[in-house]
C-alpha atoms as a PDB file:
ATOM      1  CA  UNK A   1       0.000   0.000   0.000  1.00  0.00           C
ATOM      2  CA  UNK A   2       1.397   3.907  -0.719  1.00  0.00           C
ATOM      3  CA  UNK A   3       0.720   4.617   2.775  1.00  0.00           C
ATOM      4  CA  UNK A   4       3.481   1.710   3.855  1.00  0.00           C
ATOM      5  CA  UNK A   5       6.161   3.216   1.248  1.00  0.00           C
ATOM      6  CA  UNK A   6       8.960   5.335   2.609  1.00  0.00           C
ATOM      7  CA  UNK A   7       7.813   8.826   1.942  1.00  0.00           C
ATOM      8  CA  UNK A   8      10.261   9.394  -1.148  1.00  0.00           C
ATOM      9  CA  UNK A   9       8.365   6.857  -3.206  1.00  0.00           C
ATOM     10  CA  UNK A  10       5.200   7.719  -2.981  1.00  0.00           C
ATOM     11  CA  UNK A  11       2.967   8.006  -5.967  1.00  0.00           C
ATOM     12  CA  UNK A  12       5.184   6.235  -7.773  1.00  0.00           C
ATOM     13  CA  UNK A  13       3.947   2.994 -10.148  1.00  0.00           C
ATOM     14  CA  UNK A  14       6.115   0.741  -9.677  1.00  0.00           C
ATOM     15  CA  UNK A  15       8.099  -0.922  -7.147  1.00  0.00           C
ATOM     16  CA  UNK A  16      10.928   0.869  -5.000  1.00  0.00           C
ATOM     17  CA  UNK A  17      13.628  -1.421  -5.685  1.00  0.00           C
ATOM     18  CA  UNK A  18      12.736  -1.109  -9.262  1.00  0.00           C
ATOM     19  CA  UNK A  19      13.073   2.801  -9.270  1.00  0.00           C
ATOM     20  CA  UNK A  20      16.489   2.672  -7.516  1.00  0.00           C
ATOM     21  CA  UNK A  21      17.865  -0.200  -9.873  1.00  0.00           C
ATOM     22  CA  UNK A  22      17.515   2.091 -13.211  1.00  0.00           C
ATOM     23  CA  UNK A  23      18.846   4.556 -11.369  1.00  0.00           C
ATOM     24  CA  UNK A  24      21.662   3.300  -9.853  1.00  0.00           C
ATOM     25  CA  UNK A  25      22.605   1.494 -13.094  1.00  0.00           C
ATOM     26  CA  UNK A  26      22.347   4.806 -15.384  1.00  0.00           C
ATOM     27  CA  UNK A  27      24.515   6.698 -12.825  1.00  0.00           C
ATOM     28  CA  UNK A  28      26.889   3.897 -12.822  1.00  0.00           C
ATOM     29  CA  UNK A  29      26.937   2.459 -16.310  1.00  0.00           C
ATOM     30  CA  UNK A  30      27.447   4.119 -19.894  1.00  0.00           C
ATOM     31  CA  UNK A  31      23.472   3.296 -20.152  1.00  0.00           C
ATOM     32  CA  UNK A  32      21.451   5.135 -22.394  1.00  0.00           C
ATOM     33  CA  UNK A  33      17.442   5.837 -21.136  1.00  0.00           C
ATOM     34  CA  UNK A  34      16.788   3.581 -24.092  1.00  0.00           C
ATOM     35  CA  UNK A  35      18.848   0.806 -23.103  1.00  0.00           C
ATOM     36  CA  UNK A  36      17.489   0.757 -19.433  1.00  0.00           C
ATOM     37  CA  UNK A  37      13.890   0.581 -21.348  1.00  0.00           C
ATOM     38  CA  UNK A  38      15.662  -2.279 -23.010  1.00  0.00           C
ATOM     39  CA  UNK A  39      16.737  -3.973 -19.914  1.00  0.00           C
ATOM     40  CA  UNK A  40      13.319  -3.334 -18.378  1.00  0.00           C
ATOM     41  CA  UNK A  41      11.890  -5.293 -20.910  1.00  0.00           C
ATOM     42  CA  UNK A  42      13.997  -8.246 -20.567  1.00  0.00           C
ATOM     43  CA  UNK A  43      12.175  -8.806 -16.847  1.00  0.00           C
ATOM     44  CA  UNK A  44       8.328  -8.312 -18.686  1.00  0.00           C
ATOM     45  CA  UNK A  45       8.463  -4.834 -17.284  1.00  0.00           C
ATOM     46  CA  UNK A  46       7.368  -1.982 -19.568  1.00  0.00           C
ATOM     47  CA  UNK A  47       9.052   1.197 -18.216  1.00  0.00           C
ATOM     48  CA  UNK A  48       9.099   3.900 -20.731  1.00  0.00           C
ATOM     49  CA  UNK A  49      12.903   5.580 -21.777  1.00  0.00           C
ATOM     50  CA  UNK A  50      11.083   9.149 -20.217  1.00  0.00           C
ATOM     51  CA  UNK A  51       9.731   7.685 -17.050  1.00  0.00           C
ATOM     52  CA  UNK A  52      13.494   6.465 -15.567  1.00  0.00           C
ATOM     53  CA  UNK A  53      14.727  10.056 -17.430  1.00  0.00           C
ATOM     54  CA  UNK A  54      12.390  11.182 -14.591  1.00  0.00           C
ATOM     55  CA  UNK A  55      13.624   8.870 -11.870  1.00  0.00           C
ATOM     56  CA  UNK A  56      17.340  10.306 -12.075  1.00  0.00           C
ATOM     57  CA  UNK A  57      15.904  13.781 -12.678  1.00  0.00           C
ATOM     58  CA  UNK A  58      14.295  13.231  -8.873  1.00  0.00           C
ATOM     59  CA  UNK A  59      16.527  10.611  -7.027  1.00  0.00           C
ATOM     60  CA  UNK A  60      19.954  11.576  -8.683  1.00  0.00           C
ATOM     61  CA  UNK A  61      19.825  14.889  -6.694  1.00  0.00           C
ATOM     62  CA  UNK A  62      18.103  13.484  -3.673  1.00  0.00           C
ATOM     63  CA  UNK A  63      21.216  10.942  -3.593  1.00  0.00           C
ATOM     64  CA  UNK A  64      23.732  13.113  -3.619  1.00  0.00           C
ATOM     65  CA  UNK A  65      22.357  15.311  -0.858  1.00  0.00           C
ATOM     66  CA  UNK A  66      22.041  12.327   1.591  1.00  0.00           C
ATOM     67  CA  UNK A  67      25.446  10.729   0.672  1.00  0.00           C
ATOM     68  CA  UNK A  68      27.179  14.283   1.509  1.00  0.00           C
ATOM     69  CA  UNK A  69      26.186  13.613   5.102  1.00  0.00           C
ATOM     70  CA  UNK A  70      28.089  10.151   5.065  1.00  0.00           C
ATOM     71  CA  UNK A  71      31.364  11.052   3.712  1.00  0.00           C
ATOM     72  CA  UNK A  72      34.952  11.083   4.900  1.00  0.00           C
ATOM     73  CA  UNK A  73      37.075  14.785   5.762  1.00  0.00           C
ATOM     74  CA  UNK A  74      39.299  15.497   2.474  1.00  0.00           C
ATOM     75  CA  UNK A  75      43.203  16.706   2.542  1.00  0.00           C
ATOM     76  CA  UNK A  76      43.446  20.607   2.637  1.00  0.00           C
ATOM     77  CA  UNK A  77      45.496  20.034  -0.562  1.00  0.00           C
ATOM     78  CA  UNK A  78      43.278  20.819  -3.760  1.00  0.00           C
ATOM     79  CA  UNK A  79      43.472  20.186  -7.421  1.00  0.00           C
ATOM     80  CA  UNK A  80      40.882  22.385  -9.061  1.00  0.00           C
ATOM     81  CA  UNK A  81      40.052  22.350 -13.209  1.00  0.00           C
ATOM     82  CA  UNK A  82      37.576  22.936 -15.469  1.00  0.00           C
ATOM     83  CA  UNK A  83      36.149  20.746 -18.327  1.00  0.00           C
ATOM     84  CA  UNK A  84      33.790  20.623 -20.974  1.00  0.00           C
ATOM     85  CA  UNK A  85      30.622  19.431 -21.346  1.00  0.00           C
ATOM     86  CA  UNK A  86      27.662  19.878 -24.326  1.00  0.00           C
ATOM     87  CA  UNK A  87      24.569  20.991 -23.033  1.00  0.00           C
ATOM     88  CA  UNK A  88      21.207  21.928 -25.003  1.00  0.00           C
ATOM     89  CA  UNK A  89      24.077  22.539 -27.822  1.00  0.00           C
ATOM     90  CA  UNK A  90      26.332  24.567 -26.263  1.00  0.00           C
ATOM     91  CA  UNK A  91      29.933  24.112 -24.485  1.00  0.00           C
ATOM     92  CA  UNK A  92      29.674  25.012 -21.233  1.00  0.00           C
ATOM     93  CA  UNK A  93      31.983  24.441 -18.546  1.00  0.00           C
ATOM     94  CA  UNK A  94      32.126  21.818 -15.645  1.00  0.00           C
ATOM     95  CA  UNK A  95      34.417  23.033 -12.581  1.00  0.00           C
ATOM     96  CA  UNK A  96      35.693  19.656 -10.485  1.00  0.00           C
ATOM     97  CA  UNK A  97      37.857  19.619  -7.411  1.00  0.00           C
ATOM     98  CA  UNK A  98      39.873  16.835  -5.809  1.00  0.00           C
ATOM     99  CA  UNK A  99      42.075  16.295  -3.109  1.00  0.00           C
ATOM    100  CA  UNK A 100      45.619  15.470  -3.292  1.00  0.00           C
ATOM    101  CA  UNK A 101      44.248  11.210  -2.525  1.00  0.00           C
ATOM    102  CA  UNK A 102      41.786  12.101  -5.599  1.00  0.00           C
ATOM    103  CA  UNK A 103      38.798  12.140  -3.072  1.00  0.00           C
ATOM    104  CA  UNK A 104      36.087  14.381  -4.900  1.00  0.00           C
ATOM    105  CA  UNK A 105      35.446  17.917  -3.009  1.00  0.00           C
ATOM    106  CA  UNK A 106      33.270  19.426  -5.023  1.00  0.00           C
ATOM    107  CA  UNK A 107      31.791  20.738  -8.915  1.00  0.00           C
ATOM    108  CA  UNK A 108      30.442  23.495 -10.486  1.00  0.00           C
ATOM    109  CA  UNK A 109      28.382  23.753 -13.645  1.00  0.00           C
ATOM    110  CA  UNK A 110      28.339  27.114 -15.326  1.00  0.00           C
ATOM    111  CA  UNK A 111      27.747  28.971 -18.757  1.00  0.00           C
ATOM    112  CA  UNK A 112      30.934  31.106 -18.067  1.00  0.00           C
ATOM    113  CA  UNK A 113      34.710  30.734 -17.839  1.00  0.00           C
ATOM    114  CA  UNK A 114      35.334  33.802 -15.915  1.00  0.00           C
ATOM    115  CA  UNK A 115      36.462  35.278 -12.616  1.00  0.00           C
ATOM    116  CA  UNK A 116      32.633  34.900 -11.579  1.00  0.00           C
ATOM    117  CA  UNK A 117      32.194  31.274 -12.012  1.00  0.00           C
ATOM    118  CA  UNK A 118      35.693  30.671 -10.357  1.00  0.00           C
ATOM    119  CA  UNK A 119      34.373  32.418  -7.354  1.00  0.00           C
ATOM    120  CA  UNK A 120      30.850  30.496  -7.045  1.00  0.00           C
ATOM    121  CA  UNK A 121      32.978  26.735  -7.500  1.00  0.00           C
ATOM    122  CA  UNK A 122      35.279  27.439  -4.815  1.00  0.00           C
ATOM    123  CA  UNK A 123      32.443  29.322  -2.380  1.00  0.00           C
ATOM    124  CA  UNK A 124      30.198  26.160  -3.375  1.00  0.00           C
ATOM    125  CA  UNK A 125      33.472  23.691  -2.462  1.00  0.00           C
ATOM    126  CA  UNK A 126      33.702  25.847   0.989  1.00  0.00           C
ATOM    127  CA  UNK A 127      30.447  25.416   2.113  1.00  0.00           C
ATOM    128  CA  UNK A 128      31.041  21.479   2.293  1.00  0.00           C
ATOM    129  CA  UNK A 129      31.231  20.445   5.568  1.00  0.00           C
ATOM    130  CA  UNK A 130      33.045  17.170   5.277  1.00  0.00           C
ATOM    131  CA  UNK A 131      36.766  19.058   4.105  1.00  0.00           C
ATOM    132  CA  UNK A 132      38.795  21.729   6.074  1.00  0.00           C
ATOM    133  CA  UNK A 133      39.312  24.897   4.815  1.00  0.00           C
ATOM    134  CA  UNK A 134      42.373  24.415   1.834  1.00  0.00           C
ATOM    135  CA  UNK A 135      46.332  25.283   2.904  1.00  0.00           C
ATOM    136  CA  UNK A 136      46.813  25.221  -0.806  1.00  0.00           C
ATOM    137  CA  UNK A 137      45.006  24.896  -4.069  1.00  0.00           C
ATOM    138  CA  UNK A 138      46.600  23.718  -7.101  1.00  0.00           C
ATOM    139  CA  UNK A 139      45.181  25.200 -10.296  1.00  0.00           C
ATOM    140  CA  UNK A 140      46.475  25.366 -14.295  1.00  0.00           C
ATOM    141  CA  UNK A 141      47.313  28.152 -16.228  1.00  0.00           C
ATOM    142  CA  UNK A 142      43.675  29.817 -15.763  1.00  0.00           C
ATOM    143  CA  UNK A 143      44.370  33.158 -14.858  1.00  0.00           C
ATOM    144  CA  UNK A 144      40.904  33.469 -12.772  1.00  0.00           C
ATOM    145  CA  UNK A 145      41.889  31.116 -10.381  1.00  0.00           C
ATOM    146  CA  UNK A 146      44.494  33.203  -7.967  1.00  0.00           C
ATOM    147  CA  UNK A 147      42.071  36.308  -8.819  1.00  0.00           C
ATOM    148  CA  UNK A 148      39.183  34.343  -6.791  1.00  0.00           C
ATOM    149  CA  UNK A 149      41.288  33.156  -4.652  1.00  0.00           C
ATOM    150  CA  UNK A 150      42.797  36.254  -3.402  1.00  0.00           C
ATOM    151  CA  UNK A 151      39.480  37.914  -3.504  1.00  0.00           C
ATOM    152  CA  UNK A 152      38.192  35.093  -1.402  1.00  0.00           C
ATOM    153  CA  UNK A 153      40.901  35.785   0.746  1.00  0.00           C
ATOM    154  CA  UNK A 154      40.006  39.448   1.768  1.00  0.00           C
ATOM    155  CA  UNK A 155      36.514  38.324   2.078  1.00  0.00           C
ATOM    156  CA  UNK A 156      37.832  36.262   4.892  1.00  0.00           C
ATOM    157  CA  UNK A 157      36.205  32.837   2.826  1.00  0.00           C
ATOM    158  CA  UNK A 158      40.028  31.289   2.527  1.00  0.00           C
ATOM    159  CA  UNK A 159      43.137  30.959   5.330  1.00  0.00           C
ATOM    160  CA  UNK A 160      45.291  33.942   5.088  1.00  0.00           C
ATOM    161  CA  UNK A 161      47.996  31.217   4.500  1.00  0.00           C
ATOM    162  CA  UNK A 162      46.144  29.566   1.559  1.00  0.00           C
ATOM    163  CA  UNK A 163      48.008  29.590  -1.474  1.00  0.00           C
ATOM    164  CA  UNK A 164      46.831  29.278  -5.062  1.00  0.00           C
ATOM    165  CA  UNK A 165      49.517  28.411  -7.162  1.00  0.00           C
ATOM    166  CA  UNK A 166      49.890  27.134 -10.899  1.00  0.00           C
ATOM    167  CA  UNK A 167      51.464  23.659 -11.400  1.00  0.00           C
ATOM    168  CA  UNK A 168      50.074  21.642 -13.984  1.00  0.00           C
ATOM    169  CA  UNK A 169      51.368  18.344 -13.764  1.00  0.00           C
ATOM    170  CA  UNK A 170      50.238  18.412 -10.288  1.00  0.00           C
ATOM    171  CA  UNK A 171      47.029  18.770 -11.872  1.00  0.00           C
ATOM    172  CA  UNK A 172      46.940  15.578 -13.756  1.00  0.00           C
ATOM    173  CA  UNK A 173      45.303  13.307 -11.004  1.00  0.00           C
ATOM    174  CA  UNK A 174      42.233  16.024 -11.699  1.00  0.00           C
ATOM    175  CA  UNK A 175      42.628  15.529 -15.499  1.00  0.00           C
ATOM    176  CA  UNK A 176      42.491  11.693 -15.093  1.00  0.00           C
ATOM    177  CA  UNK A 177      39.646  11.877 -12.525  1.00  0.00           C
ATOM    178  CA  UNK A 178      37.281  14.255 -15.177  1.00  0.00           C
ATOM    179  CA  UNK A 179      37.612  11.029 -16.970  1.00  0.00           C
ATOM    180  CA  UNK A 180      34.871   9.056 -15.095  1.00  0.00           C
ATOM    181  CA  UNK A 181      32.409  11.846 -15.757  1.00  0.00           C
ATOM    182  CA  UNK A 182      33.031  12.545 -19.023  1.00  0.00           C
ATOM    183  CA  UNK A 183      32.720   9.283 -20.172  1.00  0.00           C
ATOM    184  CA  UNK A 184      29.141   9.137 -19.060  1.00  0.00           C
ATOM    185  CA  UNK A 185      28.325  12.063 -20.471  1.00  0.00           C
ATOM    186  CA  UNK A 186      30.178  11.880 -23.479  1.00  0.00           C
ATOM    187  CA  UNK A 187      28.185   8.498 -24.009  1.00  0.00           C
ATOM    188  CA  UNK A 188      24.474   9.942 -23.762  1.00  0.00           C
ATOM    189  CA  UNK A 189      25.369  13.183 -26.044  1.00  0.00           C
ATOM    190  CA  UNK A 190      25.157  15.591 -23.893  1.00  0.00           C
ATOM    191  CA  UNK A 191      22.298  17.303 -22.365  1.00  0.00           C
ATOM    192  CA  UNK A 192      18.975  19.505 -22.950  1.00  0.00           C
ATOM    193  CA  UNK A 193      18.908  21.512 -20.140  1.00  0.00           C
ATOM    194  CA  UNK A 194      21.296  23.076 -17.447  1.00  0.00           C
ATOM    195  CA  UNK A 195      19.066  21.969 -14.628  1.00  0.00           C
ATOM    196  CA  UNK A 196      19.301  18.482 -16.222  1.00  0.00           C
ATOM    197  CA  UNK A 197      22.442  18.246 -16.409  1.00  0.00           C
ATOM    198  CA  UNK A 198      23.207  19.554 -13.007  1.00  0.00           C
ATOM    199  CA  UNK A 199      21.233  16.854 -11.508  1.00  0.00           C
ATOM    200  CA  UNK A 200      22.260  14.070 -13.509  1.00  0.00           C
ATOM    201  CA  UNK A 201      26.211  15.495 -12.876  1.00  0.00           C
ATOM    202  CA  UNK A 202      25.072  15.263  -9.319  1.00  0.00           C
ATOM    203  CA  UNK A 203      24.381  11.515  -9.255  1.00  0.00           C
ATOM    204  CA  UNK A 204      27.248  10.469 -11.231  1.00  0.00           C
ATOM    205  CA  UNK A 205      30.266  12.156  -9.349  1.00  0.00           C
ATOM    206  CA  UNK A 206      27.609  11.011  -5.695  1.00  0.00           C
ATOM    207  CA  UNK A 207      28.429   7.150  -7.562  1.00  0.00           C
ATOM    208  CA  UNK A 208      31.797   8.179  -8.357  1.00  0.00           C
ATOM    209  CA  UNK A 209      32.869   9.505  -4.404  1.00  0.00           C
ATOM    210  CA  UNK A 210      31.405   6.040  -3.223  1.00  0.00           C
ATOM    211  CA  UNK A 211      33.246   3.875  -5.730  1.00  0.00           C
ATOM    212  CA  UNK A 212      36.300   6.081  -4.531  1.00  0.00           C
ATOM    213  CA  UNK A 213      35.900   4.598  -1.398  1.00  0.00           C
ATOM    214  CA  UNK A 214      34.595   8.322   0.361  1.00  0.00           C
ATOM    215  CA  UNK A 215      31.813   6.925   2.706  1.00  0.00           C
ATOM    216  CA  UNK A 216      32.583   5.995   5.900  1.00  0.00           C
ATOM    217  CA  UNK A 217      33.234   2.336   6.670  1.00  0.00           C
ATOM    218  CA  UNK A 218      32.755   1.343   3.166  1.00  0.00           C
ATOM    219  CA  UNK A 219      35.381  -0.335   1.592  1.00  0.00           C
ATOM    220  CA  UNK A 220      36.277   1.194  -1.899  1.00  0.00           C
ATOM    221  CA  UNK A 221      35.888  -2.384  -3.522  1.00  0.00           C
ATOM    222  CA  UNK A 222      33.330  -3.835  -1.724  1.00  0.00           C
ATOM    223  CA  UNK A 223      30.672  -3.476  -4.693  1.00  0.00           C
ATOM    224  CA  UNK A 224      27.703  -5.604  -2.824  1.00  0.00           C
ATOM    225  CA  UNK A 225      28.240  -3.432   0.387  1.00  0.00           C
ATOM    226  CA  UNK A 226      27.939  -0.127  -2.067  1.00  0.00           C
ATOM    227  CA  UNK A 227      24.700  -1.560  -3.333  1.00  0.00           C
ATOM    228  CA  UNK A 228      23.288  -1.946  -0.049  1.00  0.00           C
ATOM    229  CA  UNK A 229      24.468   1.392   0.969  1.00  0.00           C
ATOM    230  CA  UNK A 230      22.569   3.201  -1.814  1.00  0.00           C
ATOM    231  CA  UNK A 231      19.136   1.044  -1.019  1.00  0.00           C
ATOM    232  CA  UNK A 232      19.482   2.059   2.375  1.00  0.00           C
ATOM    233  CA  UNK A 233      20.543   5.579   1.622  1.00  0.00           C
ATOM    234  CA  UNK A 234      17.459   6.530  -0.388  1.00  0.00           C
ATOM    235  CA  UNK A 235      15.402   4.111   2.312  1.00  0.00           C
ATOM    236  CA  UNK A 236      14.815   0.720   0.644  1.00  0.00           C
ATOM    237  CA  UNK A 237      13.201  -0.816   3.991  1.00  0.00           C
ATOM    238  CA  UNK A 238      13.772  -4.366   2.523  1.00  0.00           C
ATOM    239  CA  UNK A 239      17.531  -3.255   1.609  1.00  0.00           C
END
């Protein structure tokens, strides 16, 4: 009955575990909407390519907030860098920080490759409570970078002692990390919307922390205990 369903799936038509399955699978895999239809199928279920579109649209998000509450401090050593990403036809650029262990801090998703959007990724990564405040942030050649940074400084956001400084092969582990996200993305063609793609970005770098091994007491390999974190994350009572 709806009224025994944990609040977050009520309404819904089919079954909880259901729900969470195509959605954990399309953050996860290099899945298309179409394949998960596909895959539906194959188990005599008929789940329309737009109904698990809205799934991640409304559990992706709702993921990542709850997982943020379950994850390890970071270093105070940052790697910051910005990639691309197609959305509704146009390049727009996706912000990503990681410690110096590769642990994810935090992205940013904006229209803009300015000063501006430099500022709003690292207030954004500041406001996470599971890191300490950074004693130094590695960055490329972007020249906004140590202009937010200092500004961020006199605004009293960043240690006096924080240092931005330009070193790009220090940067690398970043480079190599974008590549778990990108390949998702790259895979489903981009997006149609920026408030699609920041919730669907949302879910894959939430799947990509807890693959990293970032929750606490979850092993980074243990794949079943992952499963049955997620279940029980977005409250699977039968997880």
């Amino acid at each position: 009955m709806q009224k025994d369903r944990p609040a977050l799936f009520r309404g819904r038509h089919f079954a909880d575990e259901m729900i969470v399955l195509c959605v954990r699978w399309y953050l996860r895999f290099s899945l298309s909407y179409r394949d998960l239809e596909e895959l539906m199928a194959e188990r005599n279920l008929t789940v329309d390519h737009t109904t698990v579109w809205r799934w991640v649209q409304r559990y992706a998000p709702e993921l990542h907030r709850r997982v943020r509450r379950e994850l390890k401090p970071t270093g105070a050593s940052w790697r910051a860098d910005e990639t691309y990403i197609r959305v509704a036809g146009r390049w727009m650029y996706l912000y990503r920080a990681i410690d110096s262990a590769g642990a994810t801090i935090d992205f940013y998703l904006s229209r803009t490759r300015d000063l501006a959007a430099a500022k709003a990724f690292f207030r954004k990564c500041l406001k996470g409570t599971h890191h300490p405040r950074p004693r130094v942030i590695n960055v490329d050649g972007h020249a906004s970078y140590p202009r937010a940074a200092r500004e961020l400084t006199r605004e009293r956001r960043l240690g006096r002692r924080c240092r931005c400084r330009t070193c790009p092969y220090l940067n690398n582990i970043v480079e190599q990390d974008h590549r778990a996200v990108k390949r998702r993305i790259t895979h489903k063609q981009g997006f149609r919307s920026l408030r699609g793609a920041q919730r669907t970005i949302a879910g894959y770098e939430t799947i990509h922390m807890i693959r990293k091994g970032q929750v606490r007491w979850l092993a980074k390999g243990d794949v079943a205990g992952q499963v049955l974190f997620i279940n029980q994350t977005l409250g699977l009572r039968d997880a």
